[in-house]
C-alpha atoms as a PDB file:
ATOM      1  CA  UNK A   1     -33.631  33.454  -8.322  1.00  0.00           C
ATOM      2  CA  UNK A   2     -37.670  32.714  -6.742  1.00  0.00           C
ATOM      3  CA  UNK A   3     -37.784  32.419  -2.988  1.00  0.00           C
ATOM      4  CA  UNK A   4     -38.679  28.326  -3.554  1.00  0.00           C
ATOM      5  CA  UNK A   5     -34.969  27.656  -5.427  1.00  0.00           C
ATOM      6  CA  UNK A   6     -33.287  30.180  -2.804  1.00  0.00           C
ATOM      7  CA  UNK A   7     -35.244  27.641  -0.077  1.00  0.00           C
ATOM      8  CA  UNK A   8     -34.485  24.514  -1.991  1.00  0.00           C
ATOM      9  CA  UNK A   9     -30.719  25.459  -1.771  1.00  0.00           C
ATOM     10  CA  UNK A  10     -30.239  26.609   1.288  1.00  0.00           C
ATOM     11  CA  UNK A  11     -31.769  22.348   2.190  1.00  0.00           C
ATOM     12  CA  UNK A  12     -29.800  20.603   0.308  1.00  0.00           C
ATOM     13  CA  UNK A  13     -26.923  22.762   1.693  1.00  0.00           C
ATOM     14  CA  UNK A  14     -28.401  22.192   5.019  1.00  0.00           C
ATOM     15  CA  UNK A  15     -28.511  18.088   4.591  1.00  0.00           C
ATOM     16  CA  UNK A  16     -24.633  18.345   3.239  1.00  0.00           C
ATOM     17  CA  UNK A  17     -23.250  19.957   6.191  1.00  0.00           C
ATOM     18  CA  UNK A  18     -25.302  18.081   8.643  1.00  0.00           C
ATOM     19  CA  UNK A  19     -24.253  14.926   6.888  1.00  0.00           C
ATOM     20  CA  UNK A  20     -20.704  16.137   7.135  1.00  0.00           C
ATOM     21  CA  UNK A  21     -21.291  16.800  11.080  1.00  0.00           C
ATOM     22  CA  UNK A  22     -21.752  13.359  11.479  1.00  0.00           C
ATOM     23  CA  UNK A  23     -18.021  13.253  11.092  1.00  0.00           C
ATOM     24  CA  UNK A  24     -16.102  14.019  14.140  1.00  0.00           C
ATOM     25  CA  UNK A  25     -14.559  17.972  14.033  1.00  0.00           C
ATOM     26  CA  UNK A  26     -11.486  17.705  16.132  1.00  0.00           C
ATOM     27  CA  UNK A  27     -12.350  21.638  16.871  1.00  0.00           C
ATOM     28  CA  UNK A  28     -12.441  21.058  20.559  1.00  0.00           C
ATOM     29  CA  UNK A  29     -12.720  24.423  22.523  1.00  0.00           C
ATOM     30  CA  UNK A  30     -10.872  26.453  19.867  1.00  0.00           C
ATOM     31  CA  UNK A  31     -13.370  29.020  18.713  1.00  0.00           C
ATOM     32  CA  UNK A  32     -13.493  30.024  22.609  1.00  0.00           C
ATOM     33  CA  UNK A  33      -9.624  31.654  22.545  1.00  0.00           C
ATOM     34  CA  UNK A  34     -10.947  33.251  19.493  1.00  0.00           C
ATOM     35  CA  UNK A  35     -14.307  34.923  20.938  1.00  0.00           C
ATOM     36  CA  UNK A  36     -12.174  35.580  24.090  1.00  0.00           C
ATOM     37  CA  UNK A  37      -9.975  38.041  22.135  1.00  0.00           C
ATOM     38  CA  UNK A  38     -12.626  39.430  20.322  1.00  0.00           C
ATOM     39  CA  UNK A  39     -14.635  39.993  23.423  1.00  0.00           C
ATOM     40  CA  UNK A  40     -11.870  41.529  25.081  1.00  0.00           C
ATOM     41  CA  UNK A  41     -11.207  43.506  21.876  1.00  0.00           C
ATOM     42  CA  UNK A  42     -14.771  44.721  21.223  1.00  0.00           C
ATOM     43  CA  UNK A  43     -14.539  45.662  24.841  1.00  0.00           C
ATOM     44  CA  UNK A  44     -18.041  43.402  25.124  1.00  0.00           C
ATOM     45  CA  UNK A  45     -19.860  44.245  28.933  1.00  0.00           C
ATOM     46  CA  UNK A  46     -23.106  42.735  27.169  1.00  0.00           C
ATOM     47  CA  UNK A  47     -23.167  39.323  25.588  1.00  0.00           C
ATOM     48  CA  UNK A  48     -25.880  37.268  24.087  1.00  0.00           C
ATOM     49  CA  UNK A  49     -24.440  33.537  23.520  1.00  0.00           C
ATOM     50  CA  UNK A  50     -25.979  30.393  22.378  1.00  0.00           C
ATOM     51  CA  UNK A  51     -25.517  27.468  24.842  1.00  0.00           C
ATOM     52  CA  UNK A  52     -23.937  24.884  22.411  1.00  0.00           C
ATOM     53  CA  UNK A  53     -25.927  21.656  21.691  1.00  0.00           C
ATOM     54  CA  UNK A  54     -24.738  18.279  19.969  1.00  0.00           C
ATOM     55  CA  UNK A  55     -22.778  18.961  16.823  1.00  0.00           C
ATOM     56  CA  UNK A  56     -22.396  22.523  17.251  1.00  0.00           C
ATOM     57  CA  UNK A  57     -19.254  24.660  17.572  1.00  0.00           C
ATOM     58  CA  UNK A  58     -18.615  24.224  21.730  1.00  0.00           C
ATOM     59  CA  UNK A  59     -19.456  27.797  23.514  1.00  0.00           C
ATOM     60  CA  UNK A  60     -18.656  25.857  27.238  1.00  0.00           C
ATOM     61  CA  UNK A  61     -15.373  27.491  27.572  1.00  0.00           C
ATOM     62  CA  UNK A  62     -16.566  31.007  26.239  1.00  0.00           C
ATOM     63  CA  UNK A  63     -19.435  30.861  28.431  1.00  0.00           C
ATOM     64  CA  UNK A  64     -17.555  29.671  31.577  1.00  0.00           C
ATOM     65  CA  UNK A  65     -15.226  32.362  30.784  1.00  0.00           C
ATOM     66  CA  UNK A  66     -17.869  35.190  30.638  1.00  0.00           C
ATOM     67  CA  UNK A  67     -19.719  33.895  33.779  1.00  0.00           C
ATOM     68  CA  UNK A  68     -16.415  34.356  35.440  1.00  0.00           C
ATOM     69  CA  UNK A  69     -15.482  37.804  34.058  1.00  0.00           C
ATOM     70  CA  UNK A  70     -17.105  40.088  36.101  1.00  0.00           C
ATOM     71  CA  UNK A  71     -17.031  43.299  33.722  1.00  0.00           C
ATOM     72  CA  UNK A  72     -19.585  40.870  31.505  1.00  0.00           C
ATOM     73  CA  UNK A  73     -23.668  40.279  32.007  1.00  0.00           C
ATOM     74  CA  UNK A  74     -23.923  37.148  29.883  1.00  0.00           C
ATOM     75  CA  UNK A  75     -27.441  36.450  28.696  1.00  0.00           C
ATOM     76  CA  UNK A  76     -28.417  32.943  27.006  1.00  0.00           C
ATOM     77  CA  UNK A  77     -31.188  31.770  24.982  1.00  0.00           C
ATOM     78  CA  UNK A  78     -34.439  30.146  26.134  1.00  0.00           C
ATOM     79  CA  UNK A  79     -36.983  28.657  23.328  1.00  0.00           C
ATOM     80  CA  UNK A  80     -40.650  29.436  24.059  1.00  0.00           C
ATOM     81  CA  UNK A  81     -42.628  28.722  21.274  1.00  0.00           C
ATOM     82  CA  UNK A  82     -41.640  29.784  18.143  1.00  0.00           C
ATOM     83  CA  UNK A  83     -39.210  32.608  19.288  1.00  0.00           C
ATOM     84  CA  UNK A  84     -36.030  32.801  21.654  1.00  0.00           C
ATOM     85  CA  UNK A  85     -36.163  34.587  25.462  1.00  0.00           C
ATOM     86  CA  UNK A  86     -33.355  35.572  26.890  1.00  0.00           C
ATOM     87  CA  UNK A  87     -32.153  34.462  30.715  1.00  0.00           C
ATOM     88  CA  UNK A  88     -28.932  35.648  32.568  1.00  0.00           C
ATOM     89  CA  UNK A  89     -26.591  33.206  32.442  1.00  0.00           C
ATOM     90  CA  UNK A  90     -26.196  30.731  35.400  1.00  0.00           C
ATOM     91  CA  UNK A  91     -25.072  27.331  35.946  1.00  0.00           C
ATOM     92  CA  UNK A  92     -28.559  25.937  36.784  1.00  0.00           C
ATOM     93  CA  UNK A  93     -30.144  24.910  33.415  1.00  0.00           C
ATOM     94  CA  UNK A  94     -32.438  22.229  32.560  1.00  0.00           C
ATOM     95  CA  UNK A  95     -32.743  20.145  29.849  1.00  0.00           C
ATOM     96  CA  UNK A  96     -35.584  21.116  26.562  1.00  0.00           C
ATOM     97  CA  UNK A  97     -37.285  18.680  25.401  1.00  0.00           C
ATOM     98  CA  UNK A  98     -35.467  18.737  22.443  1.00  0.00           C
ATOM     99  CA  UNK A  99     -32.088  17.899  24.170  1.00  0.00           C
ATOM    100  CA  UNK A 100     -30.479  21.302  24.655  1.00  0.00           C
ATOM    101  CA  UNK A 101     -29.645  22.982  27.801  1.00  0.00           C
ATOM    102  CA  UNK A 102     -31.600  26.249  28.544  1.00  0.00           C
ATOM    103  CA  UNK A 103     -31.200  28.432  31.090  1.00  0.00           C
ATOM    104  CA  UNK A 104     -32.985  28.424  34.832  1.00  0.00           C
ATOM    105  CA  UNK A 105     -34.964  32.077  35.659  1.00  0.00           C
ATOM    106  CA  UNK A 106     -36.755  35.117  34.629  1.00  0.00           C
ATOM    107  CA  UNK A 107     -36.074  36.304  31.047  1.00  0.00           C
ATOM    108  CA  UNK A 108     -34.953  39.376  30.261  1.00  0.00           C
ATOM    109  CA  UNK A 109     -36.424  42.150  27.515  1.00  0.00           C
ATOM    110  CA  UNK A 110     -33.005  42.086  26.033  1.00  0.00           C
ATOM    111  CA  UNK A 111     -33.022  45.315  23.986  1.00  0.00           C
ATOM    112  CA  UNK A 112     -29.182  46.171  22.908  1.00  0.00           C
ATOM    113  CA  UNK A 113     -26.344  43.763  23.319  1.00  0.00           C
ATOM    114  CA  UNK A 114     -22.207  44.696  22.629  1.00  0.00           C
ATOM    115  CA  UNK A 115     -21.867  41.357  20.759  1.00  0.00           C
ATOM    116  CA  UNK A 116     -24.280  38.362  19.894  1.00  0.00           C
ATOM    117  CA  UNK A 117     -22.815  34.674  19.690  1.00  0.00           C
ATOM    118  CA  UNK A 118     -24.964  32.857  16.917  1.00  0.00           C
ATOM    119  CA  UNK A 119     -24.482  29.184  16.217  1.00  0.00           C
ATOM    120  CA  UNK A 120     -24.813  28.509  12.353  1.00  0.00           C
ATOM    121  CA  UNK A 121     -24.718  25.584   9.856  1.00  0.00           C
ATOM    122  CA  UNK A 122     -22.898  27.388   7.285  1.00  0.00           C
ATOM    123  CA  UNK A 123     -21.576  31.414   6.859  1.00  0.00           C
ATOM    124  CA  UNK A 124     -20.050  33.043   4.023  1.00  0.00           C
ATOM    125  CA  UNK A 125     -17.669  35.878   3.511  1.00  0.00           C
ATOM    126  CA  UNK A 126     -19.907  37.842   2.947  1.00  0.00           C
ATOM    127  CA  UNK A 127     -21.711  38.358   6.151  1.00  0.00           C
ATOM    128  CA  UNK A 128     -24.569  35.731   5.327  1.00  0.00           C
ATOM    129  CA  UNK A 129     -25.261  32.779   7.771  1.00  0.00           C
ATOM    130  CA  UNK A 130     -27.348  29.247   7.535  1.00  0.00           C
ATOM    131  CA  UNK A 131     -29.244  28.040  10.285  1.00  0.00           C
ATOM    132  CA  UNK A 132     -31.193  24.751  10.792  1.00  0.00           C
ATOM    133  CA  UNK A 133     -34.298  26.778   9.097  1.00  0.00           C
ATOM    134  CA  UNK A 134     -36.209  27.649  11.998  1.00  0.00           C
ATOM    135  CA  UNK A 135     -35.979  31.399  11.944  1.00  0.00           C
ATOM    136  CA  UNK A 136     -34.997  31.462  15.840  1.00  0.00           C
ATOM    137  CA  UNK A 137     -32.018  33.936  15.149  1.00  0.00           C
ATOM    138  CA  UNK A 138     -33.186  36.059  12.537  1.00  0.00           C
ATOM    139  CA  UNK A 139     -36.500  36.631  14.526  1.00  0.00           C
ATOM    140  CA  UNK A 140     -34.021  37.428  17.770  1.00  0.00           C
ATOM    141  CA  UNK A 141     -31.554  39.945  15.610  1.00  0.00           C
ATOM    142  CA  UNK A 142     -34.979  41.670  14.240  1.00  0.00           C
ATOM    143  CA  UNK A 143     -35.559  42.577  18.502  1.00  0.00           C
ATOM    144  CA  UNK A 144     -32.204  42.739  19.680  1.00  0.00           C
ATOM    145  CA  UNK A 145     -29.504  45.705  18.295  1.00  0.00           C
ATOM    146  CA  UNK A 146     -26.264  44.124  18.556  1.00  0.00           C
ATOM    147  CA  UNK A 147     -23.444  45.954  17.970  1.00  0.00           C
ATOM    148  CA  UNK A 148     -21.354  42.831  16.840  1.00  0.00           C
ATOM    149  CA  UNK A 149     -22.486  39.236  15.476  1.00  0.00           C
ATOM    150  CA  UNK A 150     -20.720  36.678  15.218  1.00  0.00           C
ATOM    151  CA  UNK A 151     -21.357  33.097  13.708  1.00  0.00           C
ATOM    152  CA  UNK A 152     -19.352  30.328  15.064  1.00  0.00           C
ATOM    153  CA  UNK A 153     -18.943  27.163  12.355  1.00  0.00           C
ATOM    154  CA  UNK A 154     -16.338  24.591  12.095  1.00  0.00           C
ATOM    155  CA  UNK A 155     -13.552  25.362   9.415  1.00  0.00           C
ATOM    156  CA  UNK A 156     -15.158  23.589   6.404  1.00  0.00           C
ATOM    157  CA  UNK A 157     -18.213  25.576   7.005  1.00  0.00           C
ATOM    158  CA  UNK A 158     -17.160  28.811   6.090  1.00  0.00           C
ATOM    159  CA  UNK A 159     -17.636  29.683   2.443  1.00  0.00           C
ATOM    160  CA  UNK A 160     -17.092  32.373  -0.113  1.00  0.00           C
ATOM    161  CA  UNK A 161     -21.109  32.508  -1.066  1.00  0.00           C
ATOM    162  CA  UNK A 162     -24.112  31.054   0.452  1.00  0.00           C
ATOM    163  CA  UNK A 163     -27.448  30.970  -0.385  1.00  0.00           C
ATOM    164  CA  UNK A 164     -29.380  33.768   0.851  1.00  0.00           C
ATOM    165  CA  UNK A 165     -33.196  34.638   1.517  1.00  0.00           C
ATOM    166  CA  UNK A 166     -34.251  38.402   2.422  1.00  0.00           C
ATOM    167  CA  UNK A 167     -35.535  37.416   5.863  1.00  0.00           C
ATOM    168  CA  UNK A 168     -31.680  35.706   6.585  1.00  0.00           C
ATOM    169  CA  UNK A 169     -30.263  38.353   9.007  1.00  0.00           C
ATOM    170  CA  UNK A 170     -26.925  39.270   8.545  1.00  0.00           C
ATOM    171  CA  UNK A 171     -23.644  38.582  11.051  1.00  0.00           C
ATOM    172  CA  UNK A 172     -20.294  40.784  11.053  1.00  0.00           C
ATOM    173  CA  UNK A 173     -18.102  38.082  11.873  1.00  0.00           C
ATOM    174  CA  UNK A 174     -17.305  34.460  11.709  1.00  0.00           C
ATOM    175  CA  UNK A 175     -15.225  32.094  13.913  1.00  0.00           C
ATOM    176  CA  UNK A 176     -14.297  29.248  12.640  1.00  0.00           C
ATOM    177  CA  UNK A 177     -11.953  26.654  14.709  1.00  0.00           C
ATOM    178  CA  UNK A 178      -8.626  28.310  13.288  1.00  0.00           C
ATOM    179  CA  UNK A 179      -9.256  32.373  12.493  1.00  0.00           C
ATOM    180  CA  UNK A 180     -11.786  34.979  13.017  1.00  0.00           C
ATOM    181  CA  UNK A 181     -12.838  36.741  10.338  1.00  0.00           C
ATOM    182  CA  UNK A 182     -14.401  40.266  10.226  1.00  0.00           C
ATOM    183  CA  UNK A 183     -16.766  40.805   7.270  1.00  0.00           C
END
């Protein structure tokens, strides 16, 4: 399959799920037990998490957790330009122009994190993810080595096959609202 009916797919996949977002998840906070366990599992002392925004799967709980949990440097994402930075997590943030929190303070050259929190439109079983298009988290995996990622989507977001472009970096795991699932 060309790269344009790859891109063409992964849009109209894109404008499905979004549409379907629209529709109220009644997810609540339950991807954060999840990623608690999984944390605590993985043994995790370095974290890189997304600071849900909107329609996303909620990280508030997760991240509240991990500020709290001393054994854990929590680093979030800051946009600056076309690429991410990365900021230890705090409770001052301010808000992007775009309508997302971001983190208050000096970024950090985060080299190596134990497990990276992605937020994704779609994943598949397969260990293949769908952003909003923007590259932000494939350009951050290329940088960062992280031992573990893991996609967090709502329940009907989770798929046996996605499509998939050779730039799309890959995750190991996704969390949906009722199971984790190891790929």
């Amino acid at each position: 399959m060309s790269q344009d009916a790859v891109n063409k797919k992964k849009e109209v996949l894109r404008q499905s799920i979004l549409a379907g977002r629209e529709r109220s998840h009644q997810c609540g906070h339950s991807h954060s037990q999840l990623l608690i366990d999984f944390t605590w599992e993985l043994r995790a002392k370095k974290v890189a998490c997304y600071i849900s925004f909107g329609d996303e799967p909620s990280t508030n709980v997760y991240l509240k957790h991990c500020q709290l949990d001393e054994r854990i440097e929590l680093y979030v994402p800051r946009v600056i330009g076309e690429n991410l930075e990365w900021v230890l997590f705090t409770s001052e943030q301010v808000t992007h122009p775009l309508g997302m929190s971001e983190p208050v303070g000096n970024a950090t050259e985060l080299q190596e994190v134990d497990l990276m929190v992605v937020p994704a439109l779609a994943a598949d079983s397969t260990g293949n993810r769908l952003g909003r298009g923007k590259g932000f988290y494939d350009r951050a995996l290329e940088q960062i080595r992280a031992k573990k990622v893991i996609a967090l989507v709502h329940d009907d977001e989770f798929f046996e096959a996605i499509p998939v472009a050779a730039h799309d970096a890959p995750i190991d795991a996704v969390c949906t609202c009722s199971e984790l699932t190891q790929i």
